[in-house]
C-alpha atoms as a PDB file:
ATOM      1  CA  UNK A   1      16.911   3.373   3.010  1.00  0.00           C
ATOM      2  CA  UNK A   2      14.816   6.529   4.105  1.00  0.00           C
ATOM      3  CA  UNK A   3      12.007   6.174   1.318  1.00  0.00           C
ATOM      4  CA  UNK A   4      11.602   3.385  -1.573  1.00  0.00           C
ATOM      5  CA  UNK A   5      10.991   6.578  -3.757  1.00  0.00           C
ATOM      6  CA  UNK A   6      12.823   6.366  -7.367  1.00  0.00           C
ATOM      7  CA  UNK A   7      14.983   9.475  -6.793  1.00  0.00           C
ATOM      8  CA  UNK A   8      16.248   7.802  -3.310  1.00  0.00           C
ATOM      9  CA  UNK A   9      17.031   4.233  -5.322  1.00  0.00           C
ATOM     10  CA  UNK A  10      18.366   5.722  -7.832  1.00  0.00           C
ATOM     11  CA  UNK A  11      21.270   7.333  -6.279  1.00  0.00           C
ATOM     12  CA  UNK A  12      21.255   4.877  -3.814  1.00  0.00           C
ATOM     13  CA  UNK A  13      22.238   2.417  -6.497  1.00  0.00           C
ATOM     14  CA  UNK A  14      24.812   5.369  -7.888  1.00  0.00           C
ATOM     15  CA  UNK A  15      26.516   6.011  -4.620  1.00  0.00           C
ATOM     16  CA  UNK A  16      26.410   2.785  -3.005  1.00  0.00           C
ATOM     17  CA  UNK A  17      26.985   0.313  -5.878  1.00  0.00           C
ATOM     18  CA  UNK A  18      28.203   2.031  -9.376  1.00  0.00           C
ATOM     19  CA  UNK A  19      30.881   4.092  -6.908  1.00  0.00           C
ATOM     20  CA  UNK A  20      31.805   0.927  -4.867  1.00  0.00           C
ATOM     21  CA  UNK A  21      31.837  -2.196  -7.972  1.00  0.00           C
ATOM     22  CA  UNK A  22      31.732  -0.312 -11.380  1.00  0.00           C
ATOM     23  CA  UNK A  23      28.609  -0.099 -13.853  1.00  0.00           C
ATOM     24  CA  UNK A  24      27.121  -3.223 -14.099  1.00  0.00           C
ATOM     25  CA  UNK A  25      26.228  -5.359 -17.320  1.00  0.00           C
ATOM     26  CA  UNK A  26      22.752  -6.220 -16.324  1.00  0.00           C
ATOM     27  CA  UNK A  27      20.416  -4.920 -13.785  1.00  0.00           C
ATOM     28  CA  UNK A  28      17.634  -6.962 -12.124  1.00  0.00           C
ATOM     29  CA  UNK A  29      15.056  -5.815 -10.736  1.00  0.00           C
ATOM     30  CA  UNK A  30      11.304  -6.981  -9.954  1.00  0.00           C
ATOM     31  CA  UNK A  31       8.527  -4.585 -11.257  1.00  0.00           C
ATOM     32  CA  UNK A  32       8.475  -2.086  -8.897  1.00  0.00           C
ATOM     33  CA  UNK A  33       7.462   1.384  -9.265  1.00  0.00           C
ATOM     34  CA  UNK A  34      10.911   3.069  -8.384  1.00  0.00           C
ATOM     35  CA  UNK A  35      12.850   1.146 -10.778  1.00  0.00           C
ATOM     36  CA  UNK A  36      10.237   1.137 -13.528  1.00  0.00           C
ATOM     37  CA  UNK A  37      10.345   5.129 -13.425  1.00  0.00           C
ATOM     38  CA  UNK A  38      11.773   6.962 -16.280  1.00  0.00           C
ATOM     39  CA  UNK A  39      15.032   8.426 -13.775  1.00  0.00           C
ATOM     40  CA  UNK A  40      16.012   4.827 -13.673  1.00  0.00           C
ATOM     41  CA  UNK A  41      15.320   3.789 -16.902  1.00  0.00           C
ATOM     42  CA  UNK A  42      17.444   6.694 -18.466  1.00  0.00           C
ATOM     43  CA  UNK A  43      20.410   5.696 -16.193  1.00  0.00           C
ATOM     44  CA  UNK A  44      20.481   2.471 -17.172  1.00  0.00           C
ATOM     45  CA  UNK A  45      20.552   3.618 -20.991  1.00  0.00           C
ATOM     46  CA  UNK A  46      23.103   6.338 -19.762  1.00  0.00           C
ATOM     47  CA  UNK A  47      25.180   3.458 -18.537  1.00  0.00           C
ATOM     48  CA  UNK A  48      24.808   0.996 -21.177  1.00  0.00           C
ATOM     49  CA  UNK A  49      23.049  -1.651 -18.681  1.00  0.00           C
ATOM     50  CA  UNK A  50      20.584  -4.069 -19.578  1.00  0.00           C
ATOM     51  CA  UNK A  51      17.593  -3.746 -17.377  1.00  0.00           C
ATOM     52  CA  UNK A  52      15.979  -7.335 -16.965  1.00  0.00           C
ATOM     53  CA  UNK A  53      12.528  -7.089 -14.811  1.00  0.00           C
ATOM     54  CA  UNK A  54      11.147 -10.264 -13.381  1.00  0.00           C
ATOM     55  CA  UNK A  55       8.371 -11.196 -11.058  1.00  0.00           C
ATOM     56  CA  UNK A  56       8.451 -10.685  -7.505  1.00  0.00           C
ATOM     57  CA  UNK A  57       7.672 -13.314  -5.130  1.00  0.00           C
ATOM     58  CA  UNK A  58       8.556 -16.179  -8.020  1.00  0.00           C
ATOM     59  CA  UNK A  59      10.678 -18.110  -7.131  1.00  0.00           C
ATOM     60  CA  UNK A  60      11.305 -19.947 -10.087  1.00  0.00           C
ATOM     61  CA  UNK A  61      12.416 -16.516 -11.815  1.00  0.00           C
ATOM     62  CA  UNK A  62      14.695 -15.386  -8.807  1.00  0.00           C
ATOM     63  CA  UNK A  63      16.170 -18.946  -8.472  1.00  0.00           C
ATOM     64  CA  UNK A  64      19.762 -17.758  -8.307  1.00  0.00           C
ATOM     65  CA  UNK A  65      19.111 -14.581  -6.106  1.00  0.00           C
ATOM     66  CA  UNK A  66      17.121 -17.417  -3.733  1.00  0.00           C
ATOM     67  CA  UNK A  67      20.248 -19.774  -3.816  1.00  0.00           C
ATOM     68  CA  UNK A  68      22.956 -17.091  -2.799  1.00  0.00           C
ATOM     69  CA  UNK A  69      20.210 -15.891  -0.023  1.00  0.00           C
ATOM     70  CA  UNK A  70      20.328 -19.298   1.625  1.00  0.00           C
ATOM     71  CA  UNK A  71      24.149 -19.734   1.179  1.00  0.00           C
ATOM     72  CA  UNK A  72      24.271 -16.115   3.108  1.00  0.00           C
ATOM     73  CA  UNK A  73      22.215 -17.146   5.645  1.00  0.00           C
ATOM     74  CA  UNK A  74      24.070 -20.455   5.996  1.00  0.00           C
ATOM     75  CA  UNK A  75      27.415 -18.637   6.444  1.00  0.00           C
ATOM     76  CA  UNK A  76      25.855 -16.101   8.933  1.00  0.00           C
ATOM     77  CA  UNK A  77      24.863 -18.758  10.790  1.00  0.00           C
ATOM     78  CA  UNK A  78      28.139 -20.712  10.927  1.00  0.00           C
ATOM     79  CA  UNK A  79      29.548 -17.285  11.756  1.00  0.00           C
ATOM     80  CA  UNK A  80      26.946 -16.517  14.581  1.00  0.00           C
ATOM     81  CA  UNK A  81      26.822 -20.266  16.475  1.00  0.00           C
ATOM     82  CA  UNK A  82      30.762 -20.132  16.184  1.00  0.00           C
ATOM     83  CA  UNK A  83      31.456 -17.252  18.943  1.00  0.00           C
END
């Protein structure tokens, strides 16, 4: 991603997710500045999505986002050592 600005996220998350998987029900994100901003805010009213903010760097909040990171770096692995 060029910049972590809102305006790039934002349609980031448009073009590259929305367009690709559909509107989501529920959006996660930590507390960051670019998806705090009003732009993203008022898309995820626009879309009807839930915006749930947790901590960053807590691991006990992002367990499930921590769990599928491991199993993604398991299977890369696997993938990598197998050639």
């Amino acid at each position: 991603m060029v910049d972590q600005e809102a305006t790039t996220r934002t349609q980031a998350f448009l073009q590259e997710w929305v367009s690709r998987f559909g509107v989501p029900e529920v959006i996660t994100t930590d507390r960051g500045t670019n998806f705090q901003s009003h732009l993203f805010h008022n898309l995820a009213n626009l879309l009807g999505t839930y915006k749930n903010r947790i901590t960053a760097y807590n691991p006990k909040e992002n367990d499930m986002i921590e769990r599928a990171h491991r199993q993604i770096k398991a299977a890369l692995m696997a993938h990598c050592t197998a050639d």
